[in-house]
PDB file of N, CA and C in Angstrom:
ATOM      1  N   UNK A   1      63.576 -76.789  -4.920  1.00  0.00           N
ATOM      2  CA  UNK A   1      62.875 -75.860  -5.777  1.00  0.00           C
ATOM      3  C   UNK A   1      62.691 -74.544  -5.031  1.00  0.00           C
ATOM      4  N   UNK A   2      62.931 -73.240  -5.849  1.00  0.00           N
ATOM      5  CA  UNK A   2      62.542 -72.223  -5.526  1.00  0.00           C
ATOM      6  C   UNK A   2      61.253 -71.442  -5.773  1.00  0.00           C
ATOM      7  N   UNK A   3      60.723 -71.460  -4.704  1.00  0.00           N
ATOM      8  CA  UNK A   3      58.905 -71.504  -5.187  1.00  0.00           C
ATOM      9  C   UNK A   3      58.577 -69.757  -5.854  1.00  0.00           C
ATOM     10  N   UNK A   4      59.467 -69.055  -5.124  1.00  0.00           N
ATOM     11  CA  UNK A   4      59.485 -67.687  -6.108  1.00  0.00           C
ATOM     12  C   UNK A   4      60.101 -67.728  -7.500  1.00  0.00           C
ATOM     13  N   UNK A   5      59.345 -66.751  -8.145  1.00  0.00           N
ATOM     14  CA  UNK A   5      59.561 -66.374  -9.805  1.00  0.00           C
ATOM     15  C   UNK A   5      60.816 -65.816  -9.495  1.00  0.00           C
ATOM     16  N   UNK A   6      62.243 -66.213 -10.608  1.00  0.00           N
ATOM     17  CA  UNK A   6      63.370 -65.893 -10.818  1.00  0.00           C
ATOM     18  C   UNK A   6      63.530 -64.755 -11.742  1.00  0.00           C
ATOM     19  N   UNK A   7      64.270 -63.712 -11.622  1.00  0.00           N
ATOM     20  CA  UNK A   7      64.468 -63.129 -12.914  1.00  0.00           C
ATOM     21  C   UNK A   7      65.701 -63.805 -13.695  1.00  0.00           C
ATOM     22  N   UNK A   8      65.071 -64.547 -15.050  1.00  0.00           N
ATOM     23  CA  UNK A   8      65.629 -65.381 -15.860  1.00  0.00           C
ATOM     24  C   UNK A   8      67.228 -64.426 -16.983  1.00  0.00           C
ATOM     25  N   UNK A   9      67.332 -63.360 -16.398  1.00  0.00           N
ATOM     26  CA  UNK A   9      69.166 -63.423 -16.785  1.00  0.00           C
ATOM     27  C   UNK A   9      69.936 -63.335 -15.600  1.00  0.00           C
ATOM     28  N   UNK A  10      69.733 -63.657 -14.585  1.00  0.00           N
ATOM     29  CA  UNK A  10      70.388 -64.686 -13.576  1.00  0.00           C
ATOM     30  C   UNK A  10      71.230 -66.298 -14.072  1.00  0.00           C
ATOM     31  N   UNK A  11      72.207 -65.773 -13.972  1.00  0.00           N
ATOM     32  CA  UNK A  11      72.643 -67.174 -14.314  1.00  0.00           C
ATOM     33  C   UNK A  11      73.548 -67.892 -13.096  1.00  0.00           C
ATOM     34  N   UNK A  12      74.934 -68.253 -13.403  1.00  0.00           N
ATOM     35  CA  UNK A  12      75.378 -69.235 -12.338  1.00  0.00           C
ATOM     36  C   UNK A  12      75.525 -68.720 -11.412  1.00  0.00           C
ATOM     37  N   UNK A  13      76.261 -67.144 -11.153  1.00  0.00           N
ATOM     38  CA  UNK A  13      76.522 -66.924  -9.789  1.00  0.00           C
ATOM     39  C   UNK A  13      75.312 -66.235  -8.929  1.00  0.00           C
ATOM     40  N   UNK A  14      74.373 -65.841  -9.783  1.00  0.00           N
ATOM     41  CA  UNK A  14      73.153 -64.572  -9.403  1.00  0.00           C
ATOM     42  C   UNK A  14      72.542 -65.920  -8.312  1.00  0.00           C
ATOM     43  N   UNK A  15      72.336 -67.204  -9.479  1.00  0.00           N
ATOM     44  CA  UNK A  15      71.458 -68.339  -8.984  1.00  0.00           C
ATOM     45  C   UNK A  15      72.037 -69.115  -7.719  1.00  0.00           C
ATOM     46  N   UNK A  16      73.385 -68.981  -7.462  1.00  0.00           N
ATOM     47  CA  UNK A  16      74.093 -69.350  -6.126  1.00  0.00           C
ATOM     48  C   UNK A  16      73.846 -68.547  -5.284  1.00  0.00           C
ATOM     49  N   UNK A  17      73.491 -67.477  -5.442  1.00  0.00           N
ATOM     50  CA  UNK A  17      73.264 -66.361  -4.368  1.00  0.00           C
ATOM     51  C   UNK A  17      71.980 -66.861  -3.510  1.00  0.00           C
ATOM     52  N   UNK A  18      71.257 -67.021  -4.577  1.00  0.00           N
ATOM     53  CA  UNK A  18      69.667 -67.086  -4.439  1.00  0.00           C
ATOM     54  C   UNK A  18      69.587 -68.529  -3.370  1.00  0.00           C
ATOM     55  N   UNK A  19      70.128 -69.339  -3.956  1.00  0.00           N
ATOM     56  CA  UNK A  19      70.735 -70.534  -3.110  1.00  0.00           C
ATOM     57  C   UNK A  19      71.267 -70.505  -1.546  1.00  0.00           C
ATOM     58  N   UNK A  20      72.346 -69.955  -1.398  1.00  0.00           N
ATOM     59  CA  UNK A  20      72.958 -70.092  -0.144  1.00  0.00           C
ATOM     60  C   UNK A  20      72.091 -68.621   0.777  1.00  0.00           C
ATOM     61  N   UNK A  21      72.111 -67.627  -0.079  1.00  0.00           N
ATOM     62  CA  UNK A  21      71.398 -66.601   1.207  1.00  0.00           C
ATOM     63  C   UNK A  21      69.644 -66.542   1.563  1.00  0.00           C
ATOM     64  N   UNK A  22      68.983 -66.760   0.441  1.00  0.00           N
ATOM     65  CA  UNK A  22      67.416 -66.975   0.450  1.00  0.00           C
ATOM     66  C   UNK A  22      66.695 -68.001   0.911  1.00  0.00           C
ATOM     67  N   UNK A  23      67.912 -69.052  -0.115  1.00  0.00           N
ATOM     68  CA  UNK A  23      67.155 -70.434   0.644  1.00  0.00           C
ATOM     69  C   UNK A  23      68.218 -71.699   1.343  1.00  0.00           C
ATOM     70  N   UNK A  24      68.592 -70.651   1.912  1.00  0.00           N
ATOM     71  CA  UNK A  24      69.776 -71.049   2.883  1.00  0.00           C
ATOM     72  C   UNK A  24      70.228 -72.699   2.986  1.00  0.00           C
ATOM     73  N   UNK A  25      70.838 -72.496   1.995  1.00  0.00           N
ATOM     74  CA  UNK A  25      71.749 -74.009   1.425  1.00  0.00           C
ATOM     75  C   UNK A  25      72.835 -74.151   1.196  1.00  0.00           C
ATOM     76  N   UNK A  26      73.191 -75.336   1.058  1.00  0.00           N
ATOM     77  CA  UNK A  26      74.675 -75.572   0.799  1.00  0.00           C
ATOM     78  C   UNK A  26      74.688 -75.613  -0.832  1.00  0.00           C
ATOM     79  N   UNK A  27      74.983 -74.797  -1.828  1.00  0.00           N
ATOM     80  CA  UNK A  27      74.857 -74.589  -2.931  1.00  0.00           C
ATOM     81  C   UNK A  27      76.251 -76.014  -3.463  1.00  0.00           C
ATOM     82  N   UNK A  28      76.826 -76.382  -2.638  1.00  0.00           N
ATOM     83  CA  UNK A  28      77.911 -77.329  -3.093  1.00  0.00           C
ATOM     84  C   UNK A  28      77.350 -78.848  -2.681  1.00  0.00           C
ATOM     85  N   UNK A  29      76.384 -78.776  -1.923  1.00  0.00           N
ATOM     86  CA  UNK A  29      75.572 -80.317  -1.955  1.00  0.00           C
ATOM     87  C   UNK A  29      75.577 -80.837  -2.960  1.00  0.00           C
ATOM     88  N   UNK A  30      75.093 -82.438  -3.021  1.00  0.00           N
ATOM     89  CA  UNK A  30      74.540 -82.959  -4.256  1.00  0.00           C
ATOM     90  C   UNK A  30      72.929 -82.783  -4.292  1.00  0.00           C
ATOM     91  N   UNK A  31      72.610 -81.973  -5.007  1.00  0.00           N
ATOM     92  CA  UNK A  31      71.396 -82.030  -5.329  1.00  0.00           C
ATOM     93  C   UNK A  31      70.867 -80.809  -6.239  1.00  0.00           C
ATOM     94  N   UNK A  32      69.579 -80.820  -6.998  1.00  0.00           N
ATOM     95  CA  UNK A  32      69.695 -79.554  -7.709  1.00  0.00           C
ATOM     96  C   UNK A  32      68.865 -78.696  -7.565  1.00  0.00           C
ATOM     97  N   UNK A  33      68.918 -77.542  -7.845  1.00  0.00           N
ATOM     98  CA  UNK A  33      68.457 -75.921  -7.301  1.00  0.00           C
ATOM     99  C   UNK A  33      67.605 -75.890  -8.626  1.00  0.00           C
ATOM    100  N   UNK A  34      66.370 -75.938  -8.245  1.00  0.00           N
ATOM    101  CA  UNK A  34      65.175 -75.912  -9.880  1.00  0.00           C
ATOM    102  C   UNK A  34      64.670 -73.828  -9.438  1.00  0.00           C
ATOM    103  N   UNK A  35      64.858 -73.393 -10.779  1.00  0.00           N
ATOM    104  CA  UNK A  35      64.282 -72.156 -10.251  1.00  0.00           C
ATOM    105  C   UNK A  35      62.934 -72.264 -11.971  1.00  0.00           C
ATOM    106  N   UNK A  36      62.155 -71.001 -11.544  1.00  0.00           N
ATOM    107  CA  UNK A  36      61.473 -71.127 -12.535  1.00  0.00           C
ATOM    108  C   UNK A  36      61.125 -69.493 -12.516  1.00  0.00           C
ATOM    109  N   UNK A  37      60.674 -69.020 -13.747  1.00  0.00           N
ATOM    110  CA  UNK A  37      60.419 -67.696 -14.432  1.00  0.00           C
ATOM    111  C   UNK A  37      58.882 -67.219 -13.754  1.00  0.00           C
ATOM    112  N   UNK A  38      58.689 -66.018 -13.830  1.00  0.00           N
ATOM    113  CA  UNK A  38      57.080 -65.601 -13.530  1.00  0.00           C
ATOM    114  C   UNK A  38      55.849 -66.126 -14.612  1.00  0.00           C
ATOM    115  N   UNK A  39      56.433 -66.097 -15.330  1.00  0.00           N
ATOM    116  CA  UNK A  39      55.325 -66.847 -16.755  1.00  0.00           C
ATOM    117  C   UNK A  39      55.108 -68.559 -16.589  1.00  0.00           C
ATOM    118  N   UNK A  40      55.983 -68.874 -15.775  1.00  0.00           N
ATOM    119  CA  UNK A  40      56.218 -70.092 -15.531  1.00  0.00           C
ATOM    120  C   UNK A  40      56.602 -71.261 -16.742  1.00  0.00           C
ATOM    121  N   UNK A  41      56.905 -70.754 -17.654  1.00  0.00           N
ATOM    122  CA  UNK A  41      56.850 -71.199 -19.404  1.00  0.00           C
ATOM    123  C   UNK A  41      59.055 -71.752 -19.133  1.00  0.00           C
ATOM    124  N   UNK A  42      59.326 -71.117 -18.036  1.00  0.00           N
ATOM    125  CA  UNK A  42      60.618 -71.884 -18.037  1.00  0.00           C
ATOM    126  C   UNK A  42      61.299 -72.114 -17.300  1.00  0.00           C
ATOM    127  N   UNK A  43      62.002 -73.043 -17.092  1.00  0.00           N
ATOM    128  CA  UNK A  43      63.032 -73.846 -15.738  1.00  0.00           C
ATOM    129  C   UNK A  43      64.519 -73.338 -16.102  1.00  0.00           C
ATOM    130  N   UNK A  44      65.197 -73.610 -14.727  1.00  0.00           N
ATOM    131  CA  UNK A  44      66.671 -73.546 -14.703  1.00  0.00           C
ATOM    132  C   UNK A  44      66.938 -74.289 -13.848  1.00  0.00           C
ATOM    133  N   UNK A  45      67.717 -74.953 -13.876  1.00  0.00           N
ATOM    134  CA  UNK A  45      68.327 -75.995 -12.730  1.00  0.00           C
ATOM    135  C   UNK A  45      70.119 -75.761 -12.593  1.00  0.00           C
ATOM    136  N   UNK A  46      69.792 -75.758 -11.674  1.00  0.00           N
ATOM    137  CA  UNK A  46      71.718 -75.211 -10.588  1.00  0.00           C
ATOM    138  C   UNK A  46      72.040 -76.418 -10.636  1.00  0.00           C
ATOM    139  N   UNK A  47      73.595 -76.840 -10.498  1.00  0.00           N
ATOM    140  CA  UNK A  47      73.818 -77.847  -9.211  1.00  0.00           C
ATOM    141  C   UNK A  47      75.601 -78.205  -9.699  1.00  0.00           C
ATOM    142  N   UNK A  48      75.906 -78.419  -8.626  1.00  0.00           N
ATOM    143  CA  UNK A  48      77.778 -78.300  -8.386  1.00  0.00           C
ATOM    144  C   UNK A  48      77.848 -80.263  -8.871  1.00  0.00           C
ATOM    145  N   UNK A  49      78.649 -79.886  -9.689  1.00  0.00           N
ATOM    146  CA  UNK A  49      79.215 -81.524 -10.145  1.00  0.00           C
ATOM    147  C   UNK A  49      80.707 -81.853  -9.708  1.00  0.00           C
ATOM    148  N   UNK A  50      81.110 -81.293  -8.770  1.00  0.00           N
ATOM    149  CA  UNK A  50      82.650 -81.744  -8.342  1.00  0.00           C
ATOM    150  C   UNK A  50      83.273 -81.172  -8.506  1.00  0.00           C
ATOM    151  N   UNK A  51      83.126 -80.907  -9.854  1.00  0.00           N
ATOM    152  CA  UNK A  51      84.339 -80.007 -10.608  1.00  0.00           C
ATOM    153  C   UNK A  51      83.879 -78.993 -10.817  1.00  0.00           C
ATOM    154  N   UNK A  52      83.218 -77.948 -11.092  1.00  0.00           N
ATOM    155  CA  UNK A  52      82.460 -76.763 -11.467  1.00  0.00           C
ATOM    156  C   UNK A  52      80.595 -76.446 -11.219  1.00  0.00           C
ATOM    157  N   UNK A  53      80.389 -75.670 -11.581  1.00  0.00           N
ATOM    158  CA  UNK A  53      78.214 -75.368 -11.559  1.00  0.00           C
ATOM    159  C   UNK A  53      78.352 -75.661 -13.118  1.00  0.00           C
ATOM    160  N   UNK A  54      76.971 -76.456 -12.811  1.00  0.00           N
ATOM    161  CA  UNK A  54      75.953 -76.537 -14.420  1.00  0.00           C
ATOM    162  C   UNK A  54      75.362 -75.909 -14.219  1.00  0.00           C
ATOM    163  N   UNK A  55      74.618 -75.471 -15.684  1.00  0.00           N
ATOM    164  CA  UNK A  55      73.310 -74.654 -15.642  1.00  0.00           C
ATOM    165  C   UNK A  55      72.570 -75.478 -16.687  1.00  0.00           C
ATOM    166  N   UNK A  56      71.729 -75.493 -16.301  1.00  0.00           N
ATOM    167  CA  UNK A  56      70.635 -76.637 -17.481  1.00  0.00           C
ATOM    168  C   UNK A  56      69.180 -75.648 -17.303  1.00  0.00           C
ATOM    169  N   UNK A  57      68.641 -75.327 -18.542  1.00  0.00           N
ATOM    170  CA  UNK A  57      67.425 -74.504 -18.643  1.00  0.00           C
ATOM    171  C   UNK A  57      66.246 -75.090 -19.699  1.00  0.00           C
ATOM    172  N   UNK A  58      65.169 -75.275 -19.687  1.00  0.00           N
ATOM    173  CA  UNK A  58      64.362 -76.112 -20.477  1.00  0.00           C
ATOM    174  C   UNK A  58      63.123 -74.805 -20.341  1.00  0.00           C
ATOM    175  N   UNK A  59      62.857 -74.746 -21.711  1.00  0.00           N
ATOM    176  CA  UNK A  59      61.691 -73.833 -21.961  1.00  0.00           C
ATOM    177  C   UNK A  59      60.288 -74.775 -22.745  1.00  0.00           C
ATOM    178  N   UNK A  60      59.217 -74.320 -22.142  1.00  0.00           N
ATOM    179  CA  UNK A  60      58.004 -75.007 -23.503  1.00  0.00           C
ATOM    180  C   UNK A  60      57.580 -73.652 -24.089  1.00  0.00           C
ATOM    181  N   UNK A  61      57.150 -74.428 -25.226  1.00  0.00           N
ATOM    182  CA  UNK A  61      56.580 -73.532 -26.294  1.00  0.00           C
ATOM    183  C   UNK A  61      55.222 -73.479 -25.890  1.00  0.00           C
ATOM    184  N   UNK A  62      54.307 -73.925 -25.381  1.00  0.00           N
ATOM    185  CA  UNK A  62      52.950 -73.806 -25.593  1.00  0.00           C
ATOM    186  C   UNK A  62      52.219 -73.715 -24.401  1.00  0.00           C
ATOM    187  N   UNK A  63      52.810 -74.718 -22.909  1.00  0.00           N
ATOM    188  CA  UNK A  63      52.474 -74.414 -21.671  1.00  0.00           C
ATOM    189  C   UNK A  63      53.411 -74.197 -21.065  1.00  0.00           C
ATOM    190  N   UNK A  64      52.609 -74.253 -19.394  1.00  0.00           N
ATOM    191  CA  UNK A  64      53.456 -74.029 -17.847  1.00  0.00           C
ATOM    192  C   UNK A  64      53.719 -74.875 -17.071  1.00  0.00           C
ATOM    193  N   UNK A  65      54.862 -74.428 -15.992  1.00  0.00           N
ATOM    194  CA  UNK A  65      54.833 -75.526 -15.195  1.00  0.00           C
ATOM    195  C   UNK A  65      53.979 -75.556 -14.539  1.00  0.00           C
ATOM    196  N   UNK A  66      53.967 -76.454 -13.817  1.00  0.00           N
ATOM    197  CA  UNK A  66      52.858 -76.954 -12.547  1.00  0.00           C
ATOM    198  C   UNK A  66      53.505 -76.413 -11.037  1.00  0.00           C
ATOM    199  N   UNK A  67      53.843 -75.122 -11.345  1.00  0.00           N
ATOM    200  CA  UNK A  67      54.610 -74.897  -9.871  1.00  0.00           C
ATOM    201  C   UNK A  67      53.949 -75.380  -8.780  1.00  0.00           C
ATOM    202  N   UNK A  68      54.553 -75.300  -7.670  1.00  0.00           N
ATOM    203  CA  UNK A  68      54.141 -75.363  -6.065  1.00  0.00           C
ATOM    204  C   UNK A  68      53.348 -73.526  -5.934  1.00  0.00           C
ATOM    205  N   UNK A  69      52.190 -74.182  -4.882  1.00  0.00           N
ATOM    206  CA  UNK A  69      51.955 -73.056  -4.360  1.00  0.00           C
ATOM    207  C   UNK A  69      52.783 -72.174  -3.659  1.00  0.00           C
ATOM    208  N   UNK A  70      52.648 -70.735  -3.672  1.00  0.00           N
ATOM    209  CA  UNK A  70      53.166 -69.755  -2.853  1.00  0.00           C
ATOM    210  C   UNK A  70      53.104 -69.760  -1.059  1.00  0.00           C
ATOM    211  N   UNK A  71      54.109 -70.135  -0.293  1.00  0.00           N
ATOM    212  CA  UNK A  71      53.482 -70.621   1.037  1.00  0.00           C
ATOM    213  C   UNK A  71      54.529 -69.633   1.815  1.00  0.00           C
ATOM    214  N   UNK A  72      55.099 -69.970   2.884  1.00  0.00           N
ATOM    215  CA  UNK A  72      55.707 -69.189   4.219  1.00  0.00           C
ATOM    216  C   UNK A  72      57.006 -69.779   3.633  1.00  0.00           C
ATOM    217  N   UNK A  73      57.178 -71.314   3.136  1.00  0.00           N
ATOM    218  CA  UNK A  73      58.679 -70.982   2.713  1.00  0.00           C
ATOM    219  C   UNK A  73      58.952 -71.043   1.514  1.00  0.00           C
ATOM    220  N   UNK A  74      60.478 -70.171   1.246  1.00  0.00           N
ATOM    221  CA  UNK A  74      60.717 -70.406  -0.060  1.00  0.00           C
ATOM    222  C   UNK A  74      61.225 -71.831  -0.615  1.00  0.00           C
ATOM    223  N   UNK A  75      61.233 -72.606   0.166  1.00  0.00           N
ATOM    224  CA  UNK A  75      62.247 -73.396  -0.678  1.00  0.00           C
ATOM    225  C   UNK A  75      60.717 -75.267  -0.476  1.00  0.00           C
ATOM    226  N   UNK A  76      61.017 -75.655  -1.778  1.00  0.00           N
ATOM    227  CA  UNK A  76      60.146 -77.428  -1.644  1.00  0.00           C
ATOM    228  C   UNK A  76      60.951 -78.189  -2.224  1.00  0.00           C
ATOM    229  N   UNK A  77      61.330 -78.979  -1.408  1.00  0.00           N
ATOM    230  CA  UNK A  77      62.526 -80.416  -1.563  1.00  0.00           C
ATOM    231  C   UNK A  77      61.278 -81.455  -2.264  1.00  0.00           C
ATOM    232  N   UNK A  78      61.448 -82.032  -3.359  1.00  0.00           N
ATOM    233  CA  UNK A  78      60.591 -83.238  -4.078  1.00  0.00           C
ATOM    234  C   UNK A  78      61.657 -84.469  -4.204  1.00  0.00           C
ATOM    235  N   UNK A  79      61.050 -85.350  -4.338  1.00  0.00           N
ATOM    236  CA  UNK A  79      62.185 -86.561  -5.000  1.00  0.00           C
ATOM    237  C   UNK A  79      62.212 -86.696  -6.640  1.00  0.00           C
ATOM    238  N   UNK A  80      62.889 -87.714  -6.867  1.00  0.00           N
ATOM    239  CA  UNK A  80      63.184 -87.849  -7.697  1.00  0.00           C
ATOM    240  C   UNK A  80      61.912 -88.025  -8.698  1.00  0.00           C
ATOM    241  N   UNK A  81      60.984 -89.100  -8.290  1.00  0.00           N
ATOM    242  CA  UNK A  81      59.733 -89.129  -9.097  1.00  0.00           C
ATOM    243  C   UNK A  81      58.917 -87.489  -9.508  1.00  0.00           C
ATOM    244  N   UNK A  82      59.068 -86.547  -8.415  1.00  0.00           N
ATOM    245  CA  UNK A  82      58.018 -85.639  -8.128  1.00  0.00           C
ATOM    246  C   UNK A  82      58.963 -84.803  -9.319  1.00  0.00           C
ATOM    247  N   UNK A  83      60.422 -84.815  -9.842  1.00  0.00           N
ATOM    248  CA  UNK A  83      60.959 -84.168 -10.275  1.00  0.00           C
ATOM    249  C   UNK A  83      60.456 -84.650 -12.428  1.00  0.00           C
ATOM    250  N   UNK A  84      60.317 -85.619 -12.449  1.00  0.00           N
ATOM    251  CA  UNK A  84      60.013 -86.562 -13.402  1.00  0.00           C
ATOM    252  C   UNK A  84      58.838 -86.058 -13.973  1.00  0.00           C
ATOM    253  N   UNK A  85      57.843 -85.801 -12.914  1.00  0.00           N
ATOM    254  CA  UNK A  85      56.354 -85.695 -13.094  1.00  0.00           C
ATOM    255  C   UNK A  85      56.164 -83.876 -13.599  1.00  0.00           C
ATOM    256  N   UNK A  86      57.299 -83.288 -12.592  1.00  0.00           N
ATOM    257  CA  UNK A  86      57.349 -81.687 -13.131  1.00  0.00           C
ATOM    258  C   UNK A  86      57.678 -81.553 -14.825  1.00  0.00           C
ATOM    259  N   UNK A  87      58.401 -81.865 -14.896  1.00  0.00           N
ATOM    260  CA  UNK A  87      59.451 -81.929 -16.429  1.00  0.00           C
ATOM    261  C   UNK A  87      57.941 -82.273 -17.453  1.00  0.00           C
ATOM    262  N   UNK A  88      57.174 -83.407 -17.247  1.00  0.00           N
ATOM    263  CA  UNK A  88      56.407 -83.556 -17.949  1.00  0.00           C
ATOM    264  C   UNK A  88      54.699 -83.080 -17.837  1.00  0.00           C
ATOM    265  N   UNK A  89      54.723 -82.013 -17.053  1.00  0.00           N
ATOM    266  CA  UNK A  89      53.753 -81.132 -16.554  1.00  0.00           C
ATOM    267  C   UNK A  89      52.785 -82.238 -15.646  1.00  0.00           C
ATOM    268  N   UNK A  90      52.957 -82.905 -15.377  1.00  0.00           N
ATOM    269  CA  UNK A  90      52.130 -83.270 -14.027  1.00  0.00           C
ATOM    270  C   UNK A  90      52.116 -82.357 -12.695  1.00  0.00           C
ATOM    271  N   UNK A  91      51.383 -82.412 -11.764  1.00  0.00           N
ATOM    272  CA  UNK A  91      51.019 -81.148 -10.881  1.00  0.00           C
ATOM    273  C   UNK A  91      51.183 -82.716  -9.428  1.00  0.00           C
ATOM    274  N   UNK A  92      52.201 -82.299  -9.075  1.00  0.00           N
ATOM    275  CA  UNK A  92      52.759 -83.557  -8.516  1.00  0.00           C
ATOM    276  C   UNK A  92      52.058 -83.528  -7.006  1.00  0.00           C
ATOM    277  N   UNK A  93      52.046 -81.864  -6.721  1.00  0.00           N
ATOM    278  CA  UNK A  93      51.322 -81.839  -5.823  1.00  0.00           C
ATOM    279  C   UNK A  93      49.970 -82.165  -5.090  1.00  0.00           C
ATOM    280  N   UNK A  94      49.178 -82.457  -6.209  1.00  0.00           N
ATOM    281  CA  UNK A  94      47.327 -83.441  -6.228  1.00  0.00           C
ATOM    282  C   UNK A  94      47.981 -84.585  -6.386  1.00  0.00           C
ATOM    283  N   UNK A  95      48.882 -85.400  -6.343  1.00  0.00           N
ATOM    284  CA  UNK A  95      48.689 -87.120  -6.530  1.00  0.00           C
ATOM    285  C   UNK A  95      49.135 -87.274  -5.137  1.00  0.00           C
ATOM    286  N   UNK A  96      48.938 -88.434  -5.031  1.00  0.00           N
ATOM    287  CA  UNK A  96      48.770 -88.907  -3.553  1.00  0.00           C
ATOM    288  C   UNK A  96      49.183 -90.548  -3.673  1.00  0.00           C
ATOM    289  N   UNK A  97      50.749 -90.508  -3.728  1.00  0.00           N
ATOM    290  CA  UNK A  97      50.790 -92.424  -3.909  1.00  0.00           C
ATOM    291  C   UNK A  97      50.389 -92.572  -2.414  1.00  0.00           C
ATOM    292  N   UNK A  98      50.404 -94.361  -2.473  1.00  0.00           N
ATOM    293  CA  UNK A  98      50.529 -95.282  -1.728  1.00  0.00           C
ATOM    294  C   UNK A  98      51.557 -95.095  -0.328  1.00  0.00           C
ATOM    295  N   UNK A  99      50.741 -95.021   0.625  1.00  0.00           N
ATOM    296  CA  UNK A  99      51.647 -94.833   1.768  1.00  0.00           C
ATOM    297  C   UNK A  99      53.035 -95.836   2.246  1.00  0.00           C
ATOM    298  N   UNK A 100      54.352 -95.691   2.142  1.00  0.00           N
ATOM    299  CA  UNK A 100      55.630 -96.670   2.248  1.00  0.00           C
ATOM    300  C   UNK A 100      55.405 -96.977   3.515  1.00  0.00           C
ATOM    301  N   UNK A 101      55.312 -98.269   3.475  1.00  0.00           N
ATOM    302  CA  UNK A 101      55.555 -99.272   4.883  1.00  0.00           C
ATOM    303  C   UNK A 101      56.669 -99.773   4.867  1.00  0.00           C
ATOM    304  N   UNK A 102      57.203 -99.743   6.036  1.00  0.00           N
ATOM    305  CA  UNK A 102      58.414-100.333   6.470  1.00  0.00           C
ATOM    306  C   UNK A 102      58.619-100.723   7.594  1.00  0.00           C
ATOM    307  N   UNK A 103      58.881-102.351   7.242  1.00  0.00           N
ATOM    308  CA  UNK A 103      58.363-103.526   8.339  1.00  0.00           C
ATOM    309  C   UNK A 103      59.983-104.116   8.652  1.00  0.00           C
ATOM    310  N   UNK A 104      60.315-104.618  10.236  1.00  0.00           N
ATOM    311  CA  UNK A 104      61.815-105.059  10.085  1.00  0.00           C
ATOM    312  C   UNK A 104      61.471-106.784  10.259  1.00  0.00           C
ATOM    313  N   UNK A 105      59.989-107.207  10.304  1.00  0.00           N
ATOM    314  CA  UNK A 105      59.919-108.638  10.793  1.00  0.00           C
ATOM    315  C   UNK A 105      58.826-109.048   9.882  1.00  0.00           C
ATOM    316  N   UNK A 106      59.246-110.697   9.168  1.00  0.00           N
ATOM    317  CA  UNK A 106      58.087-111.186   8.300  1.00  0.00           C
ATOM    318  C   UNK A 106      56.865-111.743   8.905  1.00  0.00           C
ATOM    319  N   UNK A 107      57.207-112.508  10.337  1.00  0.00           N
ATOM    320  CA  UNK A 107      56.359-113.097  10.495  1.00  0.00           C
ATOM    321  C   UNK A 107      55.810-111.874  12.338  1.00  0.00           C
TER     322      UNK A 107
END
């Protein structure tokens, strides 16, 4: 995720830019580049499928996202859940699961 406001007629190549020189990435990884507007009312998501860039953009009509705070860097890697919880306006950043243990012996 790009925690700065995008200007939203940026599209595939503006948003690769923003990618490899700002938030210094491999824009051809697997994974996807979430940008979001100053109103915060809309998403864009980057990401290289093998064969070419998608662009996938989702707007709401009535609220915002739950961005990340403004911090020292631009860029916040979430997983997959934290990505789930954005889409459906959860503020992923106040929940706090269960700490993962990982044990190599039963007894």
């Amino acid at each position: 995720m790009h925690r700065n406001p995008v200007d939203f007629r940026k599209a595939i190549n503006g948003l690769s830019v923003i990618v490899s020189d700002i938030m210094e990435l491999d824009v051809y990884q697997p994974a996807l580049f979430v940008f979001c507007n100053k109103r915060r009312d809309q998403i864009k998501v980057l990401y290289w499928d093998y064969t070419g860039f998608a662009l996938w953009q989702k707007r709401l009509e009535k609220d915002k996202f739950k961005w990340p705070k403004k911090k020292s860097l631009d860029t916040v890697s979430i997983t997959h859940e934290q990505w789930s919880w954005l889409l459906r306006g959860v503020d992923f950043e106040k929940i706090q699961p269960h700490q993962t243990l990982k044990y190599s012996h039963v007894a």
